[in-house]
PDB file of N, CA and C in Angstrom:
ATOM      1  N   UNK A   1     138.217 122.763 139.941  1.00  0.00           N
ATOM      2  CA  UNK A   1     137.111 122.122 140.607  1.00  0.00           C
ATOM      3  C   UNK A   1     137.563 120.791 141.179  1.00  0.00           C
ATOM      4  N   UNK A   2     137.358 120.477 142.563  1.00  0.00           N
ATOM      5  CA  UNK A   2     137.784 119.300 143.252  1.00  0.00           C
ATOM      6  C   UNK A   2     136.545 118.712 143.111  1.00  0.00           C
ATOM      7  N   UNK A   3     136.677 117.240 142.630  1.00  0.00           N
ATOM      8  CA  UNK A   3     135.682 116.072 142.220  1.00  0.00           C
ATOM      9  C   UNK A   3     136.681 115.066 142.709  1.00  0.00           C
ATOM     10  N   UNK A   4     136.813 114.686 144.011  1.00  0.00           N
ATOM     11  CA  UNK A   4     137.118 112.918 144.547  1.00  0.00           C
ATOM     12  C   UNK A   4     135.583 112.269 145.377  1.00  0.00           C
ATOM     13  N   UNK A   5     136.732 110.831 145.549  1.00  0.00           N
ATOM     14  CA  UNK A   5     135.945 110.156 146.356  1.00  0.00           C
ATOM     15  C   UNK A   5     137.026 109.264 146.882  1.00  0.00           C
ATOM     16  N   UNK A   6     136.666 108.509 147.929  1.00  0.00           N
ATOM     17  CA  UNK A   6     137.772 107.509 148.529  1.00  0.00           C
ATOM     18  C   UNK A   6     136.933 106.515 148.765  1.00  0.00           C
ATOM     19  N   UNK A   7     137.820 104.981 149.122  1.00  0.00           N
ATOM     20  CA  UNK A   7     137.144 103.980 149.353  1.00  0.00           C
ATOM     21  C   UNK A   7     136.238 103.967 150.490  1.00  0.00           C
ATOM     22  N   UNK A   8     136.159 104.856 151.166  1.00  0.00           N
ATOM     23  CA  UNK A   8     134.844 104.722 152.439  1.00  0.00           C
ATOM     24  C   UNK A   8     133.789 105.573 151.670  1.00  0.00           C
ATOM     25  N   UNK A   9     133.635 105.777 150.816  1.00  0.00           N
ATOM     26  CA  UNK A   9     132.502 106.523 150.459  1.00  0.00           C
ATOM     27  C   UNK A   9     132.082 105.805 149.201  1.00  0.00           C
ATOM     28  N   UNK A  10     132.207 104.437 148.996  1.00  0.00           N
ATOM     29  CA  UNK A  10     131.739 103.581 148.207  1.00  0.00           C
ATOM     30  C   UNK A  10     130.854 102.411 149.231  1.00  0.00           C
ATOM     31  N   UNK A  11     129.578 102.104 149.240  1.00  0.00           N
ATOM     32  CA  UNK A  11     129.304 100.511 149.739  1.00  0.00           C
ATOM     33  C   UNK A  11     128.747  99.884 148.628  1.00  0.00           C
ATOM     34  N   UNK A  12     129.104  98.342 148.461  1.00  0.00           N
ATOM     35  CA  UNK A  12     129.537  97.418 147.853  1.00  0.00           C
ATOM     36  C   UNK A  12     129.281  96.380 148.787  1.00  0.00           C
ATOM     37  N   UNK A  13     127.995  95.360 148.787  1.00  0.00           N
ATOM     38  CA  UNK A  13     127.765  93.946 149.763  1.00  0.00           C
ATOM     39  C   UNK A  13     129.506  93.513 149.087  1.00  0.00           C
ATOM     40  N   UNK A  14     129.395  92.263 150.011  1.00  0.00           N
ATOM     41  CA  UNK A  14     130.069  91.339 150.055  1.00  0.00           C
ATOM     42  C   UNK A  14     129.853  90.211 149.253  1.00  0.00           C
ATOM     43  N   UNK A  15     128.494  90.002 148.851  1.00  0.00           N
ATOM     44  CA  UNK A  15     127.861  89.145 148.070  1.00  0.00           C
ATOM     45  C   UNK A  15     126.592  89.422 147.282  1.00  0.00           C
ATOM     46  N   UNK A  16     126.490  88.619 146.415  1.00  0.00           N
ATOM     47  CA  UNK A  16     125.220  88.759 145.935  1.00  0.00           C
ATOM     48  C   UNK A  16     124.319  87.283 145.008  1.00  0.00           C
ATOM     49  N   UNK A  17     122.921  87.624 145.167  1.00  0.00           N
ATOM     50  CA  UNK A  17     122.484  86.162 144.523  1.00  0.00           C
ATOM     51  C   UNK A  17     121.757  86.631 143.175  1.00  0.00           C
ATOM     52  N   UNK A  18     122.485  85.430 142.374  1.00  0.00           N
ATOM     53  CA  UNK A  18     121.914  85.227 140.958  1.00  0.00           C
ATOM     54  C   UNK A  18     120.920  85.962 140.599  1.00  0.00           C
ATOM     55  N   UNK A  19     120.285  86.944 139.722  1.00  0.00           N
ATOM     56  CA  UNK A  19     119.260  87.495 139.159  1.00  0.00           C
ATOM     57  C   UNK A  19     118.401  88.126 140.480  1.00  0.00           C
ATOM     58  N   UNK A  20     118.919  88.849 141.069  1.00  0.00           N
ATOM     59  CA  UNK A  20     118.761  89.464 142.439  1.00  0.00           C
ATOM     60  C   UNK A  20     119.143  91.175 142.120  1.00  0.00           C
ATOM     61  N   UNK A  21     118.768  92.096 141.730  1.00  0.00           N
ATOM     62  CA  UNK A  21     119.510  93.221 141.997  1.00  0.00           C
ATOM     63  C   UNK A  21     119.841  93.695 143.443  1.00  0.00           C
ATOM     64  N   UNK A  22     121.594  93.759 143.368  1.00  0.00           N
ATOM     65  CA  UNK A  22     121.914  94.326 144.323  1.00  0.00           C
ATOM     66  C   UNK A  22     122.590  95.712 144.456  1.00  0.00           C
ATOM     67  N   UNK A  23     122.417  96.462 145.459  1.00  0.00           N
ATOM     68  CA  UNK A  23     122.467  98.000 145.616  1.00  0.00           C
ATOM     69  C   UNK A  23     123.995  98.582 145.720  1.00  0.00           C
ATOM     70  N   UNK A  24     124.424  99.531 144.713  1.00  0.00           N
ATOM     71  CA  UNK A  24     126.016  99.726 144.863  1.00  0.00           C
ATOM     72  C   UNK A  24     125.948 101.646 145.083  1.00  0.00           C
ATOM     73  N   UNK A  25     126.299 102.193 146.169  1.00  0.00           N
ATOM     74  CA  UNK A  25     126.096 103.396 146.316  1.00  0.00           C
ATOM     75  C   UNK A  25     127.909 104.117 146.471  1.00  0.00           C
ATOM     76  N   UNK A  26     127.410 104.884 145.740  1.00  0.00           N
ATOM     77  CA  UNK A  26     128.992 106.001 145.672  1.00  0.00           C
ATOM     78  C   UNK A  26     128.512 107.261 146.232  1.00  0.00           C
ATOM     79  N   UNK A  27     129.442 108.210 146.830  1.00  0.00           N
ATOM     80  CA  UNK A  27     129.546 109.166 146.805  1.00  0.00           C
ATOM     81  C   UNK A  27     130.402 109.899 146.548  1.00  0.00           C
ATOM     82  N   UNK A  28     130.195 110.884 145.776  1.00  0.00           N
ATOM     83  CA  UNK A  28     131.455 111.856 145.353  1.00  0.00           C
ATOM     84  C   UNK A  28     130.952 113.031 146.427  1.00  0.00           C
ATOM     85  N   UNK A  29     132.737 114.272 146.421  1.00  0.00           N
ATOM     86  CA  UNK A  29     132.234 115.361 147.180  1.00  0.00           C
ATOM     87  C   UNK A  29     133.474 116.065 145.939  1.00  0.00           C
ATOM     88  N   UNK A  30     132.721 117.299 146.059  1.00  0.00           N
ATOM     89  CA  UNK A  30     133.131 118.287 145.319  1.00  0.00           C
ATOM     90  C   UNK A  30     132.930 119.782 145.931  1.00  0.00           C
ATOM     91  N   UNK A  31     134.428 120.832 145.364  1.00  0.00           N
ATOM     92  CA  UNK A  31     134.352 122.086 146.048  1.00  0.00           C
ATOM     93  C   UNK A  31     133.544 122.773 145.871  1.00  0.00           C
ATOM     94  N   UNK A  32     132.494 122.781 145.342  1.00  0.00           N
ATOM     95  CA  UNK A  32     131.554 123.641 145.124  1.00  0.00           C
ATOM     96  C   UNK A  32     129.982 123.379 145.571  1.00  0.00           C
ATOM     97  N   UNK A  33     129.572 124.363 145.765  1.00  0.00           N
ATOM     98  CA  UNK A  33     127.998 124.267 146.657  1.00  0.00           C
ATOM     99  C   UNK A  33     126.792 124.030 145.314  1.00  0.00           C
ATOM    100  N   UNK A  34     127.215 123.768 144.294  1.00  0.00           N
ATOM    101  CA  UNK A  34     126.238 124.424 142.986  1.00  0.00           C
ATOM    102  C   UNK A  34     126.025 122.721 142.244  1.00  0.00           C
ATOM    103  N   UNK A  35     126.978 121.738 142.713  1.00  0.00           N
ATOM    104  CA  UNK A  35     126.610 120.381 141.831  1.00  0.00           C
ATOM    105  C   UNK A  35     125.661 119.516 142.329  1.00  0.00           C
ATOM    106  N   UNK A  36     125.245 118.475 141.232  1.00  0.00           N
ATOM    107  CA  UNK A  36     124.287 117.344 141.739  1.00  0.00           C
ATOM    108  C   UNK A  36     124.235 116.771 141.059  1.00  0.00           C
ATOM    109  N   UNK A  37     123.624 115.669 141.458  1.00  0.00           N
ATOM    110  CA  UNK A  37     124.014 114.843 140.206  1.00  0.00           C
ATOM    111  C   UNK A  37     123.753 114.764 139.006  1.00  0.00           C
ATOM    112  N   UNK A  38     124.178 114.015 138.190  1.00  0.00           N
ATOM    113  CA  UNK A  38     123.563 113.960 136.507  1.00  0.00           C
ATOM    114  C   UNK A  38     123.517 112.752 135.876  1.00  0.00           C
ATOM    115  N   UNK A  39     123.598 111.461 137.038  1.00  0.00           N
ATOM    116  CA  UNK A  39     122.930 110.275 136.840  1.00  0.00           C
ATOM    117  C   UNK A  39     124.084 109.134 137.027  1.00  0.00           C
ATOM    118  N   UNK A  40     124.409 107.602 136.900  1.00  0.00           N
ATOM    119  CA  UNK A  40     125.150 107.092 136.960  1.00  0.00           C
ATOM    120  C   UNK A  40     124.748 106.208 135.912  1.00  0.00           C
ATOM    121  N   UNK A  41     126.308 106.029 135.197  1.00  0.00           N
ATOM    122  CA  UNK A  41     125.768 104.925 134.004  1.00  0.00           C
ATOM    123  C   UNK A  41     126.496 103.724 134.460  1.00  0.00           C
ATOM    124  N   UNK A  42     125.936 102.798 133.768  1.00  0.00           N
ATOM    125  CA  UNK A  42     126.214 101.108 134.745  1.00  0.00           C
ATOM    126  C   UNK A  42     126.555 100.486 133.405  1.00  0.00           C
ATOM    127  N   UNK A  43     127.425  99.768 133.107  1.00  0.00           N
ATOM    128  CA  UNK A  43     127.636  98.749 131.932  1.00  0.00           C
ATOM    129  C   UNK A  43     127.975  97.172 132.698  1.00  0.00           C
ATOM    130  N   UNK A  44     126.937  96.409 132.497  1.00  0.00           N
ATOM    131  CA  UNK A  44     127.649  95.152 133.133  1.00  0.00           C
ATOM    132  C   UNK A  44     127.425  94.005 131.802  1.00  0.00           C
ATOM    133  N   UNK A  45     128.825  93.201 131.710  1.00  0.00           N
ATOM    134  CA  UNK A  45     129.436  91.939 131.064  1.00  0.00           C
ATOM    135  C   UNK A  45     129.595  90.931 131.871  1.00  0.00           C
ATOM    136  N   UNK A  46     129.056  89.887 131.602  1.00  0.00           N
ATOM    137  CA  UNK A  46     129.049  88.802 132.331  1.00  0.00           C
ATOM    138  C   UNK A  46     129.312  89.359 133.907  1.00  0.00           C
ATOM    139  N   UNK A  47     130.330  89.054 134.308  1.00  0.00           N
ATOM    140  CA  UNK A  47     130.732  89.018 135.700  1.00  0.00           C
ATOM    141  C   UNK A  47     131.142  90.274 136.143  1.00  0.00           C
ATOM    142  N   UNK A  48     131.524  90.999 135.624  1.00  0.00           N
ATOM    143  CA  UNK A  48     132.394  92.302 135.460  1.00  0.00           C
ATOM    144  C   UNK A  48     131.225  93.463 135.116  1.00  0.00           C
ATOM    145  N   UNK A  49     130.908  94.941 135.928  1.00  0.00           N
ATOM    146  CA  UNK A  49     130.043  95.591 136.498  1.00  0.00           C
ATOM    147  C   UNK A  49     130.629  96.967 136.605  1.00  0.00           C
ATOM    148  N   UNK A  50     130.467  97.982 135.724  1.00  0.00           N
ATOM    149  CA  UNK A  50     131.411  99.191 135.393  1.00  0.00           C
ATOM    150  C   UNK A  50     130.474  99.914 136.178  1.00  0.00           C
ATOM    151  N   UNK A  51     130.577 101.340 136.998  1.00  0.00           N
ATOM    152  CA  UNK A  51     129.644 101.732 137.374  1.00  0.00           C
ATOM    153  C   UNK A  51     130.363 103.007 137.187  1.00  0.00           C
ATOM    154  N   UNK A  52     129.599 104.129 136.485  1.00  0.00           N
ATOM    155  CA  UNK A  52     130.681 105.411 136.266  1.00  0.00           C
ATOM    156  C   UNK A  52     129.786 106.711 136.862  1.00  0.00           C
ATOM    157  N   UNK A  53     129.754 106.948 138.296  1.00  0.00           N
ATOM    158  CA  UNK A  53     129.153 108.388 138.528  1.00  0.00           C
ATOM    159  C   UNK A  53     129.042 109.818 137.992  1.00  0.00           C
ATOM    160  N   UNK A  54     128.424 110.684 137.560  1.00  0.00           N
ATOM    161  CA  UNK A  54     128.323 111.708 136.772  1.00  0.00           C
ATOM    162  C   UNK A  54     127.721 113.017 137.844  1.00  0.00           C
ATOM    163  N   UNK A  55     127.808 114.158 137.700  1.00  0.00           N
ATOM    164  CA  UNK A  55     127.766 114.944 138.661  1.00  0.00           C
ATOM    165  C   UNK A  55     127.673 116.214 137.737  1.00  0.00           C
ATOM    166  N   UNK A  56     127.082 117.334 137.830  1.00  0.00           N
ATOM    167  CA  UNK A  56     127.118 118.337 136.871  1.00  0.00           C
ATOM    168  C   UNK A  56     127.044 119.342 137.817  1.00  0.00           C
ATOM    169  N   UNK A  57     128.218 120.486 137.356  1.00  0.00           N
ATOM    170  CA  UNK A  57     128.428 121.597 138.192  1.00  0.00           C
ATOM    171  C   UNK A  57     127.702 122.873 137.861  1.00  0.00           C
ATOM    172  N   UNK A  58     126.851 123.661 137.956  1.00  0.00           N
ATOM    173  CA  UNK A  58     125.946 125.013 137.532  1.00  0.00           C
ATOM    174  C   UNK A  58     126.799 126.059 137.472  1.00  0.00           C
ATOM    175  N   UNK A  59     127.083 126.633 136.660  1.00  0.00           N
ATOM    176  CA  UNK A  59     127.454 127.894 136.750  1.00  0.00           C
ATOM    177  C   UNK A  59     126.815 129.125 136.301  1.00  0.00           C
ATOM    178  N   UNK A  60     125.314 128.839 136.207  1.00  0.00           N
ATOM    179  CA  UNK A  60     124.704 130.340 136.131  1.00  0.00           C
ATOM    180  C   UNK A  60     124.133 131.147 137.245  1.00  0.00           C
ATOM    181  N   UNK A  61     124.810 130.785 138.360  1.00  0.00           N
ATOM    182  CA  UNK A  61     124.902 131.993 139.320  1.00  0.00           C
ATOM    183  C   UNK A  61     125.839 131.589 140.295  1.00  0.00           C
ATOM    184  N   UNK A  62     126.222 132.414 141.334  1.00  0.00           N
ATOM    185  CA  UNK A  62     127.348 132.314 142.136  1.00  0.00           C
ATOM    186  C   UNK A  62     126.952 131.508 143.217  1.00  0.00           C
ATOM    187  N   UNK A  63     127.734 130.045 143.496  1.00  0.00           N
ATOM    188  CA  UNK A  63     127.205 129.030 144.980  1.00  0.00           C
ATOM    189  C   UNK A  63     127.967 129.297 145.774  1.00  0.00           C
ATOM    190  N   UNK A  64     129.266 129.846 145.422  1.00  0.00           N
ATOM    191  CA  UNK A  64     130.144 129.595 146.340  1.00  0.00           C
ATOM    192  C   UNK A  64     131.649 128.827 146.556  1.00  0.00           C
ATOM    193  N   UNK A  65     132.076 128.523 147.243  1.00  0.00           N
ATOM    194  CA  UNK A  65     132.869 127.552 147.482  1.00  0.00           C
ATOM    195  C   UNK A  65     132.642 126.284 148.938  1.00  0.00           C
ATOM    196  N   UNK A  66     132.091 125.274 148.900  1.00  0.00           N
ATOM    197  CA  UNK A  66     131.835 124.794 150.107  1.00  0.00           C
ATOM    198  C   UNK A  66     131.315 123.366 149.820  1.00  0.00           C
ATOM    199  N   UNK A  67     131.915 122.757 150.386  1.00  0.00           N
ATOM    200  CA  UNK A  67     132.327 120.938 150.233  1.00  0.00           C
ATOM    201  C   UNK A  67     131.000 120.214 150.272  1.00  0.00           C
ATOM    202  N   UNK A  68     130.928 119.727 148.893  1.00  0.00           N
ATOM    203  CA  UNK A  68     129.333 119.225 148.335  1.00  0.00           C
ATOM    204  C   UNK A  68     129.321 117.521 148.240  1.00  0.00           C
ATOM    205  N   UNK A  69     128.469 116.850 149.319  1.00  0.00           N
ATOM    206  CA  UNK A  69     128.598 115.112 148.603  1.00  0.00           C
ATOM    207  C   UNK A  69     127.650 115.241 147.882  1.00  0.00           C
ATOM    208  N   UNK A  70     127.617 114.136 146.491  1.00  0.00           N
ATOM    209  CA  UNK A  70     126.577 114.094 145.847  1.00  0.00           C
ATOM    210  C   UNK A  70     126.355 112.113 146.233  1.00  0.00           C
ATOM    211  N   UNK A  71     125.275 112.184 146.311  1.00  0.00           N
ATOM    212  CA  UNK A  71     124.871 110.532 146.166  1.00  0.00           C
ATOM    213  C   UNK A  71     124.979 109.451 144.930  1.00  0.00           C
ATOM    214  N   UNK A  72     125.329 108.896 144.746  1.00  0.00           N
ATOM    215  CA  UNK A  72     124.956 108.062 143.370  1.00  0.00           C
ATOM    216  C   UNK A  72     124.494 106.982 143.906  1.00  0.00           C
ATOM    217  N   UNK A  73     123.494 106.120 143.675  1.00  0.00           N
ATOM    218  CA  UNK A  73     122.785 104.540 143.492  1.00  0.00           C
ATOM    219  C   UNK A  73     122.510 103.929 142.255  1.00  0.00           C
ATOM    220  N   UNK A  74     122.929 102.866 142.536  1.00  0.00           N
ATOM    221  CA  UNK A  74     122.812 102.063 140.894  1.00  0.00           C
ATOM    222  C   UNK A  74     122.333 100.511 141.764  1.00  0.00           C
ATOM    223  N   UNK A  75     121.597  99.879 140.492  1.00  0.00           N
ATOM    224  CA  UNK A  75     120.893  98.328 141.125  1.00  0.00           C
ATOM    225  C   UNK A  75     121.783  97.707 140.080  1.00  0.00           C
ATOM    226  N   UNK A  76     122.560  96.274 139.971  1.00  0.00           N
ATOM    227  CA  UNK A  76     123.032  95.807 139.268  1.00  0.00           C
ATOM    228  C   UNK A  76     123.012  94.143 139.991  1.00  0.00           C
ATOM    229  N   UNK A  77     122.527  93.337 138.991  1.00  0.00           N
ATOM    230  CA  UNK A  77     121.917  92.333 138.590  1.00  0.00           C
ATOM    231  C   UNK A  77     123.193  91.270 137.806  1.00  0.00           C
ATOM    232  N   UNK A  78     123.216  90.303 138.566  1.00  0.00           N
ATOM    233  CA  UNK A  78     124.271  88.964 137.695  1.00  0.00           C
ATOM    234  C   UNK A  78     123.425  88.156 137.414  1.00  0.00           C
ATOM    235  N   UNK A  79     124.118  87.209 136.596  1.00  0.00           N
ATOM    236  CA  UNK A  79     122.812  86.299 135.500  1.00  0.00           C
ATOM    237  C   UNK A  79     123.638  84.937 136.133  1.00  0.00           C
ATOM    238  N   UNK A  80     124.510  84.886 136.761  1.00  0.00           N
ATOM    239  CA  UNK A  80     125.144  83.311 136.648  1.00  0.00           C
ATOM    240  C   UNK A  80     126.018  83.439 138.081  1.00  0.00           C
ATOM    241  N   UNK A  81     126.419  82.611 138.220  1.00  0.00           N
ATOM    242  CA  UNK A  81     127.622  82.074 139.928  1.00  0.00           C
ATOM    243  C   UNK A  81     128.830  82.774 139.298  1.00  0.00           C
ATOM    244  N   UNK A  82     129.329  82.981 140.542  1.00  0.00           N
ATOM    245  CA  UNK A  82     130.870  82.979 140.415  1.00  0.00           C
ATOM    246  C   UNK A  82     131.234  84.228 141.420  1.00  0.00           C
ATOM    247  N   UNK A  83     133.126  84.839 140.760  1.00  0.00           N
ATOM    248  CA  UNK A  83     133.238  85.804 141.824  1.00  0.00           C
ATOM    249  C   UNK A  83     133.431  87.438 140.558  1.00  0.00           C
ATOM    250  N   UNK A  84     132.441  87.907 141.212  1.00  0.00           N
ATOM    251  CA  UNK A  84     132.211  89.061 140.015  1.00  0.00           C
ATOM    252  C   UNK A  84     133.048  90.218 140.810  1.00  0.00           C
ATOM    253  N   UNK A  85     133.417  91.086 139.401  1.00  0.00           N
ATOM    254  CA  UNK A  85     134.017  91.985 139.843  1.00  0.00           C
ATOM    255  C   UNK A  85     133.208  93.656 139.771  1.00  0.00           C
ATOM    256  N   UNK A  86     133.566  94.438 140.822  1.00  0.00           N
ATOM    257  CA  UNK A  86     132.117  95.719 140.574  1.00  0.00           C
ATOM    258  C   UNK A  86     133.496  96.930 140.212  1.00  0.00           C
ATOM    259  N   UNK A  87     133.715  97.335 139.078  1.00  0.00           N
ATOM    260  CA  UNK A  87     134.660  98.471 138.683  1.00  0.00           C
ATOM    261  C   UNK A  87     133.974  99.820 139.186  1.00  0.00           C
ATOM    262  N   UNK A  88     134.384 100.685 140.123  1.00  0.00           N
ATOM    263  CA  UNK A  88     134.091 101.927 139.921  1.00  0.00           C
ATOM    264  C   UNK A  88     134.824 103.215 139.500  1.00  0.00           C
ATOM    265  N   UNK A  89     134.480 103.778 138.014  1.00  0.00           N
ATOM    266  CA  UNK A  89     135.566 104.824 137.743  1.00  0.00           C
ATOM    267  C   UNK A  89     135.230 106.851 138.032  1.00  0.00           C
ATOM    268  N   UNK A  90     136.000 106.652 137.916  1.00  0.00           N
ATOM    269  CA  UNK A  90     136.585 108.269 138.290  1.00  0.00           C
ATOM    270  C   UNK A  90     136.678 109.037 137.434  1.00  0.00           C
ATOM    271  N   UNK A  91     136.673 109.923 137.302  1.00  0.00           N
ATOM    272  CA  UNK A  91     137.817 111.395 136.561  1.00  0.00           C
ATOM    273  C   UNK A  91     138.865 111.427 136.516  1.00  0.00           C
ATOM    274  N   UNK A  92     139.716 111.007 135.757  1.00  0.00           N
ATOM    275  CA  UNK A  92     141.056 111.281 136.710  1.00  0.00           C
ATOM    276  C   UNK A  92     141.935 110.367 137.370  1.00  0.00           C
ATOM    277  N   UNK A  93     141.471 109.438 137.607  1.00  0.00           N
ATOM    278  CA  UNK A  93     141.740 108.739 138.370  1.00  0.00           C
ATOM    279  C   UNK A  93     141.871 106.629 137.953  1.00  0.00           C
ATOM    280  N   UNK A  94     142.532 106.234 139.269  1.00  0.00           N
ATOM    281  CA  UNK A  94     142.369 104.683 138.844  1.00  0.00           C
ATOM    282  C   UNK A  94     140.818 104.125 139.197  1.00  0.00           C
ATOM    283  N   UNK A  95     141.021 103.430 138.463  1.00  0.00           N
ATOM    284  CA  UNK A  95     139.182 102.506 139.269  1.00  0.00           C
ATOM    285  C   UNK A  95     138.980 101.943 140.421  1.00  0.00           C
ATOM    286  N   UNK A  96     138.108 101.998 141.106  1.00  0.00           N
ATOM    287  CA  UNK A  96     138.435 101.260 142.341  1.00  0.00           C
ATOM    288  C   UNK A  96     137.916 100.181 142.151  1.00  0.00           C
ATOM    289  N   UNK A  97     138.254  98.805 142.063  1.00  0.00           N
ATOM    290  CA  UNK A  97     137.874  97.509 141.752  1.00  0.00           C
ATOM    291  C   UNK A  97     137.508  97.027 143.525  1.00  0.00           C
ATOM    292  N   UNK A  98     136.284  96.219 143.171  1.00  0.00           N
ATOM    293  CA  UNK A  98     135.889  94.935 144.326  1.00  0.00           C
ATOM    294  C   UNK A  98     135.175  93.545 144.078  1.00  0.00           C
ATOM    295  N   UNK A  99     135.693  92.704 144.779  1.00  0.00           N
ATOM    296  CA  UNK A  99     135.026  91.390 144.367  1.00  0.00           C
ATOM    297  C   UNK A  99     134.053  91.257 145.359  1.00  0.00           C
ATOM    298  N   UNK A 100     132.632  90.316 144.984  1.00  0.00           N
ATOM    299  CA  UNK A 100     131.735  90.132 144.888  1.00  0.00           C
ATOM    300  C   UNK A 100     131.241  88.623 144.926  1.00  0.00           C
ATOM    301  N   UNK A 101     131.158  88.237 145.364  1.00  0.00           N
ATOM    302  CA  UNK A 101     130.626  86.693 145.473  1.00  0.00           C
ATOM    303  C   UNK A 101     129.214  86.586 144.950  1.00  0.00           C
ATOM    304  N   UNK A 102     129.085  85.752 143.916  1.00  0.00           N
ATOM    305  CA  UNK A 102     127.341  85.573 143.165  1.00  0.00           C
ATOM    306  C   UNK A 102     127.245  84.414 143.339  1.00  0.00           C
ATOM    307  N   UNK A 103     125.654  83.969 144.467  1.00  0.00           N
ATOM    308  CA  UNK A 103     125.569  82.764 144.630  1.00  0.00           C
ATOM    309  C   UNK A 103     124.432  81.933 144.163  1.00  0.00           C
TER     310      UNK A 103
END
């Protein structure tokens, strides 16, 4: 089962203000016609903002084979200034890290 994503299929502002939720959207695509999502879990520490997409594949009947994006949205909220970092992880894979300006 193919489950990627690449850095154009992540948006991530450039900034964000103090006790403001701001909007971090992923998309994954996967080989199969049968997944969707199964929610995104968010862990944020001080400055630092884990965001881990989840996706669940069906297999009680036949979808197919045929190239599926799934959406993920998460709201994530800083409590203080500085330059925060937004981790997004994978399967498999390295995280894709971005900085974030909190003003």
């Amino acid at each position: 089962m193919l489950s990627i994503w690449q850095d154009r299929d992540v948006e991530i502002p450039d900034s964000a203000r103090v006790g403001v939720p701001m909007t971090v959207r992923v998309t994954t695509t996967h080989s199969d016609a049968c997944v969707r999502t199964a929610g995104t879990e968010l862990r944020v520490s001080d400055l630092v903002a884990t965001v881990r997409p989840h996706d669940f594949i069906g297999t009680a009947m036949p979808c197919g084979l045929a190239v599926t994006d799934v959406q993920h949205e998460t709201a994530i909220t800083f409590l203080r200034t500085g330059v925060a970092t937004i981790r997004i992880e994978r399967r498999g894979g390295v995280p894709l890290e971005r900085r974030v300006v909190v003003r």
